[in-house]
Structures are given as structure tokens and as C-alpha cells.
N, C-alpha and C. Protein backbone atom coordinates (compact mmCIF):
# COMPACT_ATOMS: atom_id res chain seq x y z
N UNK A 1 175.13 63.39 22.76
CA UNK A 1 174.07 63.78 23.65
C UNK A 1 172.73 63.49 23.01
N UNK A 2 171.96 63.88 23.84
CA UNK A 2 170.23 63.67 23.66
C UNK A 2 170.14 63.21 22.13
N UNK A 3 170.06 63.89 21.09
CA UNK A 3 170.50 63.54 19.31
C UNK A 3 168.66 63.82 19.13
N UNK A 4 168.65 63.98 17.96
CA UNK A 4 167.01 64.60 17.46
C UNK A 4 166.77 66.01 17.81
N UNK A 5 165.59 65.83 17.30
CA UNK A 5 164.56 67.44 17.56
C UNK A 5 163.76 67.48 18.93
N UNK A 6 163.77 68.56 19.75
CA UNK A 6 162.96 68.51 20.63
C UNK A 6 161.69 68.57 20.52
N UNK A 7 160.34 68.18 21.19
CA UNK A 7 159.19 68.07 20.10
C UNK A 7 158.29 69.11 21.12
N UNK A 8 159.23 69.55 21.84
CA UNK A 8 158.76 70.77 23.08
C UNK A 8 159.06 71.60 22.49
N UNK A 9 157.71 73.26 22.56
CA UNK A 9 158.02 74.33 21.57
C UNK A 9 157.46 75.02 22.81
N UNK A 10 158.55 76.27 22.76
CA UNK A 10 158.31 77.23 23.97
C UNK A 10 157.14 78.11 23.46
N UNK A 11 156.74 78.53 24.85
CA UNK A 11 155.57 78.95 24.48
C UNK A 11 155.41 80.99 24.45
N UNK A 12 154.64 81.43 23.73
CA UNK A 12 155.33 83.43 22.91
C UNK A 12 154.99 83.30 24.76
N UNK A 13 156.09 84.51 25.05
CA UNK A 13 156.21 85.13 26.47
C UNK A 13 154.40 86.41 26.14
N UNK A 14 153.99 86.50 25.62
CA UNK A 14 152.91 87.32 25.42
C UNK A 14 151.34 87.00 25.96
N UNK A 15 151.30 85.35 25.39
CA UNK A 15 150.27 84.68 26.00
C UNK A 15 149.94 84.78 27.23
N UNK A 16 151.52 84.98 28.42
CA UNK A 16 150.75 85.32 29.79
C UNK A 16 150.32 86.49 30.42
N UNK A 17 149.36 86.62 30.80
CA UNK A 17 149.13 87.94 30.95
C UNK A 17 148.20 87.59 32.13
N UNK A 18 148.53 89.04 33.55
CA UNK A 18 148.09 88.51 34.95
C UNK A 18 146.75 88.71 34.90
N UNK A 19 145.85 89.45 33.61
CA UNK A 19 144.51 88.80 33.85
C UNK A 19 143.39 87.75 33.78
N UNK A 20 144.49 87.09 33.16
CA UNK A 20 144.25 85.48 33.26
C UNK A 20 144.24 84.69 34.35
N UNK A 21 145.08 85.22 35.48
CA UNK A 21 145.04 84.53 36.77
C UNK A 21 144.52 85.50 37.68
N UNK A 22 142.91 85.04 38.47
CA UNK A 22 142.54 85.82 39.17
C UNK A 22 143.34 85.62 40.52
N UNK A 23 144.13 84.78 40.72
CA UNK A 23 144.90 84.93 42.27
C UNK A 23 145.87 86.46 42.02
N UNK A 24 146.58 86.37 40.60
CA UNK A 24 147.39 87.15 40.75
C UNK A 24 146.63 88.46 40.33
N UNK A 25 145.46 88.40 39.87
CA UNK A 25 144.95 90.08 39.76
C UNK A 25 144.85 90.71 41.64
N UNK A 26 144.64 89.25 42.34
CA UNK A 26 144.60 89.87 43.28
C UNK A 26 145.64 90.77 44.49
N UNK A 27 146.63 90.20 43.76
CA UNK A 27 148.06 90.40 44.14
C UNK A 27 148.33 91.74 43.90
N UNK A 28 148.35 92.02 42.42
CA UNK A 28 148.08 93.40 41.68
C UNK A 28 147.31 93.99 42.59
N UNK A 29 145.86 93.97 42.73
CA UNK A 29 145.01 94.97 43.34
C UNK A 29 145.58 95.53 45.10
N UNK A 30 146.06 94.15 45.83
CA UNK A 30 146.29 94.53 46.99
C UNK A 30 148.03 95.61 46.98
N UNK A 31 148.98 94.98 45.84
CA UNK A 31 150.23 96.01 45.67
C UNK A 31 149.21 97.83 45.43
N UNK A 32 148.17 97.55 44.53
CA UNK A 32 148.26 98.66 44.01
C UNK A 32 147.69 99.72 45.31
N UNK A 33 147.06 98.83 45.82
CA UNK A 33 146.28 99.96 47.21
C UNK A 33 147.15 100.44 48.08
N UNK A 34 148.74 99.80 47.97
CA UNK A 34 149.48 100.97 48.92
C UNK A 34 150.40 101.14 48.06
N UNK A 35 150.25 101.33 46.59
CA UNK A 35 151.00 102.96 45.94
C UNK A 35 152.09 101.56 45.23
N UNK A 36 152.23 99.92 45.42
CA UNK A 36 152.66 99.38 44.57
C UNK A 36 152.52 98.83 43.41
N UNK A 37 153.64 98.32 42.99
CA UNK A 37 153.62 97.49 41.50
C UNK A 37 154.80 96.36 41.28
N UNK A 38 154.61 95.53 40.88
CA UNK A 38 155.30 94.34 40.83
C UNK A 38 155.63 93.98 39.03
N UNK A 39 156.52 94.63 38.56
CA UNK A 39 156.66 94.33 37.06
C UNK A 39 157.59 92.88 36.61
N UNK A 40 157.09 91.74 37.79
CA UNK A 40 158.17 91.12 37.42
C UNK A 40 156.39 89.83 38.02
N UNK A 41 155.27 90.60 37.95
CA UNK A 41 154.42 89.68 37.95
C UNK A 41 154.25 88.52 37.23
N UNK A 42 153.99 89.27 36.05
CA UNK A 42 153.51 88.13 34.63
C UNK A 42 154.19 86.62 35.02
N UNK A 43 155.87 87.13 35.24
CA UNK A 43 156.42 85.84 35.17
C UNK A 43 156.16 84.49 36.09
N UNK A 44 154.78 84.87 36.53
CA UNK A 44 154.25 83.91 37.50
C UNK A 44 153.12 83.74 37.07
N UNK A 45 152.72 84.34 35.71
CA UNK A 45 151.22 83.89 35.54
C UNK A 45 151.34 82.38 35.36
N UNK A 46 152.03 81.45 34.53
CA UNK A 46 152.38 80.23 33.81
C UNK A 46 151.70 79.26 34.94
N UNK A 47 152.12 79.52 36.27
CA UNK A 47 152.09 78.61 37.34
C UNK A 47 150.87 78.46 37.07
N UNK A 48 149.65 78.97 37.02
CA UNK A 48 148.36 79.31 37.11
C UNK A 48 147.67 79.30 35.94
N UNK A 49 147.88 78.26 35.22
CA UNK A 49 147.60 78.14 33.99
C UNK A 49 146.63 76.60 34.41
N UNK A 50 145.37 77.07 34.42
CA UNK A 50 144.71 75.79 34.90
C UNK A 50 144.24 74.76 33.72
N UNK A 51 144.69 75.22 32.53
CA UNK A 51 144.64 74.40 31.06
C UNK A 51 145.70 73.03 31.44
N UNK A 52 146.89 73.43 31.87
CA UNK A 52 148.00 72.68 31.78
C UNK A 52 148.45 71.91 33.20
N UNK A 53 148.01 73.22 34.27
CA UNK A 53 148.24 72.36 35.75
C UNK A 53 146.99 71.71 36.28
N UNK A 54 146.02 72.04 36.31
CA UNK A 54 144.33 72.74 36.52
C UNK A 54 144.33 72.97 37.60
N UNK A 55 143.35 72.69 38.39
CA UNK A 55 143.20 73.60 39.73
C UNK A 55 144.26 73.42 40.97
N UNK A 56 144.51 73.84 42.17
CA UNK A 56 144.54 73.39 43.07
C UNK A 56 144.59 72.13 43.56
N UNK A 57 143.32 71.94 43.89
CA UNK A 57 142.05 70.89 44.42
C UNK A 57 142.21 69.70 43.02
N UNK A 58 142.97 69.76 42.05
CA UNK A 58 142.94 68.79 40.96
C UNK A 58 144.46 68.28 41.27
N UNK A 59 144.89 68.90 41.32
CA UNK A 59 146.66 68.90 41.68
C UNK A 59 147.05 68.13 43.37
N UNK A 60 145.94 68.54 44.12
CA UNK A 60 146.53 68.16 45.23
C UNK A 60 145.69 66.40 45.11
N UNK A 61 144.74 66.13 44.70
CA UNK A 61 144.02 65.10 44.18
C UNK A 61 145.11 64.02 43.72
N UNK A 62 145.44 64.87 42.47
CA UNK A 62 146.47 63.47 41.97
C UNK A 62 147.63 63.63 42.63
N UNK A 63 148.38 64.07 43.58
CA UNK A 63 149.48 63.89 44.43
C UNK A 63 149.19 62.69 45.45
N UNK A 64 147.81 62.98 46.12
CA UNK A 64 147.07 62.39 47.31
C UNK A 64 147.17 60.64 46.28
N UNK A 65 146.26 60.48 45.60
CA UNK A 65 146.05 59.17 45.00
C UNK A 65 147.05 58.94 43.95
N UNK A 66 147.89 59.48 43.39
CA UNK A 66 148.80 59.08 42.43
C UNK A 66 149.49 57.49 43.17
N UNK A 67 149.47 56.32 42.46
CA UNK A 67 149.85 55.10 42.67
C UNK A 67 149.18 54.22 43.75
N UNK A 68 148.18 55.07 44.28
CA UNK A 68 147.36 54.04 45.10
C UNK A 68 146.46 53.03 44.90
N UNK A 69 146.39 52.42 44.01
CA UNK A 69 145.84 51.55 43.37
C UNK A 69 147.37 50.30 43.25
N UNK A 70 147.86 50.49 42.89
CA UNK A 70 149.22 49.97 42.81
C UNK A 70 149.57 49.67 44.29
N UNK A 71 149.45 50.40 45.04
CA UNK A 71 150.01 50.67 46.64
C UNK A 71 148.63 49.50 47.59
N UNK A 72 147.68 49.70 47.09
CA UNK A 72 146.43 48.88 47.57
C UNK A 72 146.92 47.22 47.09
N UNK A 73 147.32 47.17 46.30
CA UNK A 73 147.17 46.18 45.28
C UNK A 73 148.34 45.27 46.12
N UNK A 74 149.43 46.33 46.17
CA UNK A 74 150.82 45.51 46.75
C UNK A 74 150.42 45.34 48.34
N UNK A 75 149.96 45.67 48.86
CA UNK A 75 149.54 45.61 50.63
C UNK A 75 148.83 44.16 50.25
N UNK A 76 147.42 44.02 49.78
CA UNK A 76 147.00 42.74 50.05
C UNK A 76 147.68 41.95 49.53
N UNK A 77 148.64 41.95 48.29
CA UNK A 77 149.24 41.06 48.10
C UNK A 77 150.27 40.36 49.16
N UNK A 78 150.91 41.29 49.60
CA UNK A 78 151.77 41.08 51.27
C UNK A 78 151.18 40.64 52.09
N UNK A 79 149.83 40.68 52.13
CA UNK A 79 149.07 40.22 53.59
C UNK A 79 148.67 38.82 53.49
N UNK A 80 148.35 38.71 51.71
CA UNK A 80 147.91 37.05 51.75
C UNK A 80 149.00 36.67 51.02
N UNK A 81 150.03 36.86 50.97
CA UNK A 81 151.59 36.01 50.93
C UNK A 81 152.19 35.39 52.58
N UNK A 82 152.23 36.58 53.48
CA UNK A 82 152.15 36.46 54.86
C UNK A 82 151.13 35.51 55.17
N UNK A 83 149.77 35.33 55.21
CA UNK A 83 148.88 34.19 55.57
C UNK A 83 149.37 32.68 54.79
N UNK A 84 149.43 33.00 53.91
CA UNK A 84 149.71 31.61 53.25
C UNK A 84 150.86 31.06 54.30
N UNK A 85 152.10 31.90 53.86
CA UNK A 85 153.52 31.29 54.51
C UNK A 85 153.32 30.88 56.03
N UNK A 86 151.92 31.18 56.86
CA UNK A 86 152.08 31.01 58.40
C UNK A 86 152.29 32.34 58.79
N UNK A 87 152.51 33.03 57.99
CA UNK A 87 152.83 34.45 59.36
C UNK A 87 151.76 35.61 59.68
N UNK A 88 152.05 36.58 59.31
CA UNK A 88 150.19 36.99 59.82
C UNK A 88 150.82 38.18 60.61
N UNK A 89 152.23 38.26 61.59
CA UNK A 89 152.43 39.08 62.53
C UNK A 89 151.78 38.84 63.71
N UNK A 90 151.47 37.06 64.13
CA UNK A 90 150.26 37.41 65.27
C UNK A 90 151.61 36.37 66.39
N UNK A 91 151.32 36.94 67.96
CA UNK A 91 152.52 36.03 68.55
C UNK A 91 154.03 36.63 68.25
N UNK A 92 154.14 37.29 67.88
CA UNK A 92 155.59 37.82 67.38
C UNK A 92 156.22 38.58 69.40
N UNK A 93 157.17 38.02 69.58
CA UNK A 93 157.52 38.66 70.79
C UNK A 93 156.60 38.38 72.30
N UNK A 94 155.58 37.13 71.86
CA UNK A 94 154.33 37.16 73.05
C UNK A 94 154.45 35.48 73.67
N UNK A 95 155.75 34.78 73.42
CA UNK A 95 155.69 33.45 73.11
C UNK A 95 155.69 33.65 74.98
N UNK A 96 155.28 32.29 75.74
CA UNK A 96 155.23 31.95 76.79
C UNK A 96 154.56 33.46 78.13
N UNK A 97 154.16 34.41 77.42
CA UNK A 97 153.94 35.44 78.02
C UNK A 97 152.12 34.95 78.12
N UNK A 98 151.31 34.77 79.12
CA UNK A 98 149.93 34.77 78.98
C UNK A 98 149.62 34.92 80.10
């Protein structure tokens, strides 16, 4: 199997703590106003670690453009491979129809 050292080191379960994530203080505050508590919070601070994921709005960014440059790149290449060869997509299905 795999063979070597992993060079991934888990990280102390202590570091997370829910006042680090103001979504989840807010979570806390709204449990606590009707008499709850959620002791199984913390284990969701990690998600919200904007060091390692960062924001939202950064995350949904590189989902949106991740390979589009690549994706741009391969379209015109298809379009002026298609022109060269004669094709284009123009007339397709329209022959003797005018």
C-alpha cells in the first residue's frame, strides 16, 4: 500500500473553538435564547476556518472560474478548427429550404 510517511499532521482538536466562527457564535446565541445548547458544535468550527477554506464569496469564486481559461481556450480552438475545415455549423439541415 501507499508506503512512506504521511506529510499530513492532524491538527490538536483544541484549536477549534466556536468563537472563532462568527456564523456559529450565532448558532450558539440563537440555541441559547430558547433554553438550548449544542455540545457537538465545535465539531463544525473547522468548516469555517477562513485561513484554509477562506470565505464564502472566495470559494464560490474559484468553483465559478476554476478551468475557465482552459475551457475559453478549448472553445476557440473548436471554432477556428471548424472554420478552417469548412464547417462553421451554418446550413446544417437548411439545404434547398429558402
Amino acid at each position: 500500500m501507499g508506503g512512506g510517511e504521511a506529510s499530513y499532521k492532524v491538527p490538536d482538536w483544541k484549536i477549534y473553538k466556536v468563537e472563532n466562527a462568527p456564523e456559529l457564535v450565532n448558532v450558539q446565541r440563537a440555541l441559547a435564547s430558547h433554553g438550548l445548547k449544542d455540545p457537538w458544535l465545535r465539531n463544525e468550527v473547522w468548516r469555517y476556518d477562513r485561513k484554509q477554506f477562506g470565505t464564502h464569496g472566495e470559494r464560490f469564486r474559484l468553483v465559478l472560474f476554476r478551468g475557465f481559461k482552459y475551457g475559453l481556450v478549448a472553445a476557440l480552438a473548436t471554432v477556428a478548427i471548424e472554420r478552417a475545415l469548412g464547417g462553421g455549423g451554418h446550413g446544417h439541415g437548411h439545404e434547398g429550404h429558402h
